[in-house]
C-alpha atoms as a PDB file:
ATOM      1  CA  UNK A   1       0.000   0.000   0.000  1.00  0.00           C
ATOM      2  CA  UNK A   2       2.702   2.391   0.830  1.00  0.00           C
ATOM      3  CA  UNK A   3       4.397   1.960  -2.516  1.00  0.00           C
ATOM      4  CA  UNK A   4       1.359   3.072  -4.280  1.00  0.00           C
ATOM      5  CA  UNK A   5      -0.305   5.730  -1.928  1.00  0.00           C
ATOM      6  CA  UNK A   6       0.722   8.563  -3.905  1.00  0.00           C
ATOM      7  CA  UNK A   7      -0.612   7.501  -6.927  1.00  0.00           C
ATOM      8  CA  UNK A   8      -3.704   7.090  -5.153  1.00  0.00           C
ATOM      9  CA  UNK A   9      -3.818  10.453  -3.819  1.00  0.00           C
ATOM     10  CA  UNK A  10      -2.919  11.939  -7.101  1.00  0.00           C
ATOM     11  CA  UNK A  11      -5.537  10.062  -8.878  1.00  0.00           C
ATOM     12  CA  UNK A  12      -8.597  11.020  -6.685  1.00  0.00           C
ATOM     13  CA  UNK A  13      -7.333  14.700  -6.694  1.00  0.00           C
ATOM     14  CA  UNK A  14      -7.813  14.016 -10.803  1.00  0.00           C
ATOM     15  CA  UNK A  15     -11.180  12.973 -10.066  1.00  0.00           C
ATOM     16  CA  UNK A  16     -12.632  15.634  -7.657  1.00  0.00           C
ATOM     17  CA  UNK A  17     -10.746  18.046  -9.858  1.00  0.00           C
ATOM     18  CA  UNK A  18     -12.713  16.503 -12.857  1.00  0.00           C
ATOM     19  CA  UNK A  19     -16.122  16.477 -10.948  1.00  0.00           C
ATOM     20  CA  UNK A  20     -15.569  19.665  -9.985  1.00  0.00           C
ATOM     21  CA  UNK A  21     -15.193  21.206 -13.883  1.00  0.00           C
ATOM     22  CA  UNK A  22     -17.976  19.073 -15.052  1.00  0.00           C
ATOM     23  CA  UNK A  23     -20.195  20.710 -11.845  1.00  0.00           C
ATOM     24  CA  UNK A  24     -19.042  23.663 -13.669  1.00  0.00           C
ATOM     25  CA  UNK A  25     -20.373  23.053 -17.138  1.00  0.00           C
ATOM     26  CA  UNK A  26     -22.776  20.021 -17.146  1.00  0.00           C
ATOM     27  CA  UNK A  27     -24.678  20.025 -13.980  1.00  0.00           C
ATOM     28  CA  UNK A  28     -24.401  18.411 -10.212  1.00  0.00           C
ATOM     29  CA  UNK A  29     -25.685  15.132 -11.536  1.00  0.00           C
ATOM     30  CA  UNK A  30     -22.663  14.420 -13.745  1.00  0.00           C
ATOM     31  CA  UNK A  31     -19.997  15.390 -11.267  1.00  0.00           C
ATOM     32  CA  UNK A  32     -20.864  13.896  -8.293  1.00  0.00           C
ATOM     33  CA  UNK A  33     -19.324  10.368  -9.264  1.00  0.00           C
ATOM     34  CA  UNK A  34     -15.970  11.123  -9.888  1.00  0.00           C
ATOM     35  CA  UNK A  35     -16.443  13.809  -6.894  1.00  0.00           C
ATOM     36  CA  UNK A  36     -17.222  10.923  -4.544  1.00  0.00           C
ATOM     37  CA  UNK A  37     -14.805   8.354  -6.116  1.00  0.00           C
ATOM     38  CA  UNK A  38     -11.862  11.055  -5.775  1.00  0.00           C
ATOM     39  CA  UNK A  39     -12.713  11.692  -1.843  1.00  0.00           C
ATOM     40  CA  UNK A  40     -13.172   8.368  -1.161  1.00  0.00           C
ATOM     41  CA  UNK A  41      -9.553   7.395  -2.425  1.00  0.00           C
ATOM     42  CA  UNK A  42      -8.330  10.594  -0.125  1.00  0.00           C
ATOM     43  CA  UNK A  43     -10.163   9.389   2.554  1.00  0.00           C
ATOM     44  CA  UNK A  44      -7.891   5.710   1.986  1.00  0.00           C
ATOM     45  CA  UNK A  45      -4.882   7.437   1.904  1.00  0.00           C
ATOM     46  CA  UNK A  46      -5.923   9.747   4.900  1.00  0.00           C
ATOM     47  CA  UNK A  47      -6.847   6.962   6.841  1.00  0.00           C
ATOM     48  CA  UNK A  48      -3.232   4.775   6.029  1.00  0.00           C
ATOM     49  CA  UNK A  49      -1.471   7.767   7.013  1.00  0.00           C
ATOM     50  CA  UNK A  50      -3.649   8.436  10.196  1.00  0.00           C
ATOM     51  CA  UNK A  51      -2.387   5.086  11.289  1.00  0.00           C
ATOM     52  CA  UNK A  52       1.040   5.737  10.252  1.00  0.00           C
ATOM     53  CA  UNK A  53       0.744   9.489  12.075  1.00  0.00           C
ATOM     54  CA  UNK A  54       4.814   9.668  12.689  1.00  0.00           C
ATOM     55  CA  UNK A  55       5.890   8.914   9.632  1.00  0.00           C
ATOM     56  CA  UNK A  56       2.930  11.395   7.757  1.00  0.00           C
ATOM     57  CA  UNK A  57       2.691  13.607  10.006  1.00  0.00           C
ATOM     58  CA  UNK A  58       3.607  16.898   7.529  1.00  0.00           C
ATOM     59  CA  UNK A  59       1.343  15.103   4.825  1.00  0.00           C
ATOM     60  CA  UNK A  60      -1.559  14.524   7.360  1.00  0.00           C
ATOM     61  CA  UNK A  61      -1.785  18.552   8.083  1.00  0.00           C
ATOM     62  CA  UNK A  62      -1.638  19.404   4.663  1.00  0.00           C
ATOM     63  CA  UNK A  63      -4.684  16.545   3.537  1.00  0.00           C
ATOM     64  CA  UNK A  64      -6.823  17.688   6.670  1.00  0.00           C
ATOM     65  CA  UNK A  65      -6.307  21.203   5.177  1.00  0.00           C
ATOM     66  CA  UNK A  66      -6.996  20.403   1.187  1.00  0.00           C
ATOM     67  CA  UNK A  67     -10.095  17.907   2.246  1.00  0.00           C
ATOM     68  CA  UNK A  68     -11.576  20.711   4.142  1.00  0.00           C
ATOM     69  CA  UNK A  69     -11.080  23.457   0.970  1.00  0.00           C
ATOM     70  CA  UNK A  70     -12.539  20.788  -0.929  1.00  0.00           C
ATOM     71  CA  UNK A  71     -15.785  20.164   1.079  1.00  0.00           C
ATOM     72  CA  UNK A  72     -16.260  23.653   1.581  1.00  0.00           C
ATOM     73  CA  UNK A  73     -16.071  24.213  -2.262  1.00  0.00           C
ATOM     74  CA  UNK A  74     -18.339  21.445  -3.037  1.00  0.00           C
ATOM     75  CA  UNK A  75     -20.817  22.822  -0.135  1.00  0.00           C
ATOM     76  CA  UNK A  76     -20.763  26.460  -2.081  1.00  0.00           C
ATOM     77  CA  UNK A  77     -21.683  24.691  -5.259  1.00  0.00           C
ATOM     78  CA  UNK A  78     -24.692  23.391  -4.104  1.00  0.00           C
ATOM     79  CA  UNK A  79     -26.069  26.410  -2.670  1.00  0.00           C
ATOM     80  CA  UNK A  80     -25.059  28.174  -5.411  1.00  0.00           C
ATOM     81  CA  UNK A  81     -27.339  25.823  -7.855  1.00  0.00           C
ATOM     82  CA  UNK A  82     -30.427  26.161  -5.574  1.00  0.00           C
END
C-alpha cells in the first residue's frame, strides 16, 4: 500500500478536480461520481497515514487542510445551484 499511496492520492485529486469542472459546465448530476470516487480514495490514503501518524505527520496537516477546501467548495456549489 505504501508503494502506491501517492498515486492514489494523485488520482482522486484528478477525479474531484474533474467532478468539480464538469459541476461547472454540465450540472451536479454528472460530477458527483468522480467527486465521490476522488474523496473516497483521499479518505484511503488519509486513513493509512492516520495510522502511520509519525511517519505522515507533515502530509496529514496538509490533507486535513486540502479535504476541508474541498468540502467547503463542493458545499458552495450546491447552494449556489439552488
Amino acid at each position: 500500500m505504501k508503494k502506491y499511496l501517492r498515486e492514489i492520492e494523485v488520482a482522486g485529486c484528478l477525479l474531484v478536480i474533474i467532478g468539480v469542472i464538469l459541476n461547472l459546465f454540465l450540472g451536479t448530476g454528472y460530477a458527483v461520481g468522480p467527486c465521490a470516487i476522488g474523496l473516497l480514495l483521499w479518505l484511503i490514503c488519509f486513513i493509512y497515514r492516520a495510522f502511520h501518524w509519525k511517519e505522515y505527520e507533515r502530509e496529514n496537516k496538509q490533507g486535513i487542510v486540502i479535504i476541508i477546501i474541498a468540502i467547503f467548495i463542493l458545499i458552495l456549489q450546491m447552494m449556489m445551484r439552488q
